[in-house]
Protein backbone atom coordinates (compact mmCIF):
# COMPACT_ATOMS: atom_id res chain seq x y z
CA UNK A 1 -11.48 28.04 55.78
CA UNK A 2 -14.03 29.43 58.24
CA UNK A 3 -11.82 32.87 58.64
CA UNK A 4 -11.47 32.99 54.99
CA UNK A 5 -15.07 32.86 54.39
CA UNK A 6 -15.64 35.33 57.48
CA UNK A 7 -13.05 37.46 55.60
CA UNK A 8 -15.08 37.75 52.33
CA UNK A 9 -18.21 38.24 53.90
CA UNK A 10 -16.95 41.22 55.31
CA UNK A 11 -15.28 42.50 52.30
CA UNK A 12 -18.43 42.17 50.36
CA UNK A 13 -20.30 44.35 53.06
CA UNK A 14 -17.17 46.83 52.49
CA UNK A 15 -17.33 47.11 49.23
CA UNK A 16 -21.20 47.28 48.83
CA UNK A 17 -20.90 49.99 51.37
CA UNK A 18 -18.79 52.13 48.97
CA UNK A 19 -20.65 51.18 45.44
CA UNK A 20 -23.48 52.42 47.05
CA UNK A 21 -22.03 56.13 48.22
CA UNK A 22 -20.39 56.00 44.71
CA UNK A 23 -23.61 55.39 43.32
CA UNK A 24 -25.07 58.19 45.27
CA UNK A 25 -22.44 60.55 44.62
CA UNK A 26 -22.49 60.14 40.74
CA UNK A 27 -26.38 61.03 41.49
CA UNK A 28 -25.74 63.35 43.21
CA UNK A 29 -23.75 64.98 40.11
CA UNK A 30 -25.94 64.08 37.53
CA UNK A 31 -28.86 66.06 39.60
CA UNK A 32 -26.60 69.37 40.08
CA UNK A 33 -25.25 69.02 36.90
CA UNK A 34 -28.77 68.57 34.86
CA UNK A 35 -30.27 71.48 37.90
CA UNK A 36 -27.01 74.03 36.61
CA UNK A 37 -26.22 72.94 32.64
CA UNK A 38 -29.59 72.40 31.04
CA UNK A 39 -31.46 74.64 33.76
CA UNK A 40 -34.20 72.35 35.19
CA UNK A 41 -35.91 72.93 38.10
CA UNK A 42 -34.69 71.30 41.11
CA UNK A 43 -34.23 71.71 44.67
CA UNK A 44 -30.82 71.14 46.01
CA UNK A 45 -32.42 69.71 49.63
CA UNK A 46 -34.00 66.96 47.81
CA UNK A 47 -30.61 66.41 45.86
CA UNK A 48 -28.85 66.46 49.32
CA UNK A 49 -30.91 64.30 51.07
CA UNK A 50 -31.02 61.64 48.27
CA UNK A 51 -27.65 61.40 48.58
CA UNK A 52 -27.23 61.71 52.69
CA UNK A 53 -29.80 58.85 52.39
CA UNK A 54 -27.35 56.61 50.64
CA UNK A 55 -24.33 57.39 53.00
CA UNK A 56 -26.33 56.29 55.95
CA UNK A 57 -27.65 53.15 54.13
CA UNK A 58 -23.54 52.33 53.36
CA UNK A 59 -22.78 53.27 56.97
CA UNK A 60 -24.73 50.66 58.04
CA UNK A 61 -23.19 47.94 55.63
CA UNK A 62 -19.61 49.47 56.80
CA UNK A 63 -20.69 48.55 60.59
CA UNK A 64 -21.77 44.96 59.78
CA UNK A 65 -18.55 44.24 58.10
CA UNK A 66 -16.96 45.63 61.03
CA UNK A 67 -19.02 43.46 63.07
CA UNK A 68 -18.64 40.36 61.27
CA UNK A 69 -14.60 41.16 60.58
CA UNK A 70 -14.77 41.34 64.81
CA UNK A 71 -15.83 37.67 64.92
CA UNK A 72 -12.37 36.18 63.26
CA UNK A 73 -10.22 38.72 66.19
CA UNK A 74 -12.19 38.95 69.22
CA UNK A 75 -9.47 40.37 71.05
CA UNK A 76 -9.87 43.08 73.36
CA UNK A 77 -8.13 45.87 71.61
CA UNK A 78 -10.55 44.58 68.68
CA UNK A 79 -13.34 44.74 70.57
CA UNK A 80 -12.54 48.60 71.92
CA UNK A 81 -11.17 49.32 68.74
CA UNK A 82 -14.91 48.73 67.05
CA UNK A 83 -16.87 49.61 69.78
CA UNK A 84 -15.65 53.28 69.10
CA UNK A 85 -15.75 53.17 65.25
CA UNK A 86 -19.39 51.61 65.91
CA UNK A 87 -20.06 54.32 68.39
CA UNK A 88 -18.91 57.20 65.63
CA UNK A 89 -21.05 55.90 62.47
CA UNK A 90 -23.74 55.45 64.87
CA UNK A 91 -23.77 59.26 65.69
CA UNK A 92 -22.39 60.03 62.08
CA UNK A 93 -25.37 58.03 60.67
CA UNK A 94 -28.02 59.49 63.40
CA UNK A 95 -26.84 63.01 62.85
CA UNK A 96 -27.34 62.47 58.97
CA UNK A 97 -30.59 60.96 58.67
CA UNK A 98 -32.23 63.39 60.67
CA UNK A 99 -30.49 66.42 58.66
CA UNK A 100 -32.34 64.66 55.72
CA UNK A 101 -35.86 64.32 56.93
CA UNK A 102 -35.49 67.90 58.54
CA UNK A 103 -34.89 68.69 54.88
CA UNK A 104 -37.44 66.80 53.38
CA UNK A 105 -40.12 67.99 55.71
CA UNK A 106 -39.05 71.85 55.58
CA UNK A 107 -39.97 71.42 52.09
């Protein structure tokens, strides 16, 4: 009962982690598409980091439900295994958050 509840937790945190870069994807269309089609002004940095905003927010709920899948199989391998995907969306999620206030504040 306990593992299956673990389980779900950390499905949830999965799959909240991808409706939220799908959300900011299909913004990220709408904005190019409404910038390109019906010729509004726009600036593609602020489109960009919208969207690297939301991939570092869903990085973030990817990592807990690593973290919390980690607490049914504490074994060793498990423990390596998500100390280096940790390790990766940590510098993945670093690297992208500063892109996008380097964006923001070079406009």
């Amino acid at each position: 009962m306990y593992q299956d509840i673990i389980t779900y937790i950390s499905l949830f945190f999965s799959i909240f982690g991808a409706i939220i870069i799908v959300y900011g994807g299909l913004r990220a269309i709408i904005s190019i598409l409404k910038v390109e089609v019906l010729k509004k002004s726009s600036n593609y940095n602020t489109i960009r980091a919208d969207f690297t905003s939301k991939i570092v927010i869903a990085l973030e709920f990817f990592i807990a439900a690593d973290l919390i899948r980690t607490v049914i199989q504490p074994t060793l391998d498990e423990v390596i295994i998500l100390a280096v995907i940790v390790a990766i969306r940590t510098v993945v999620g670093y690297t992208l958050d500063k892109e996008a206030k380097d964006i923001l504040s070079n406009q």
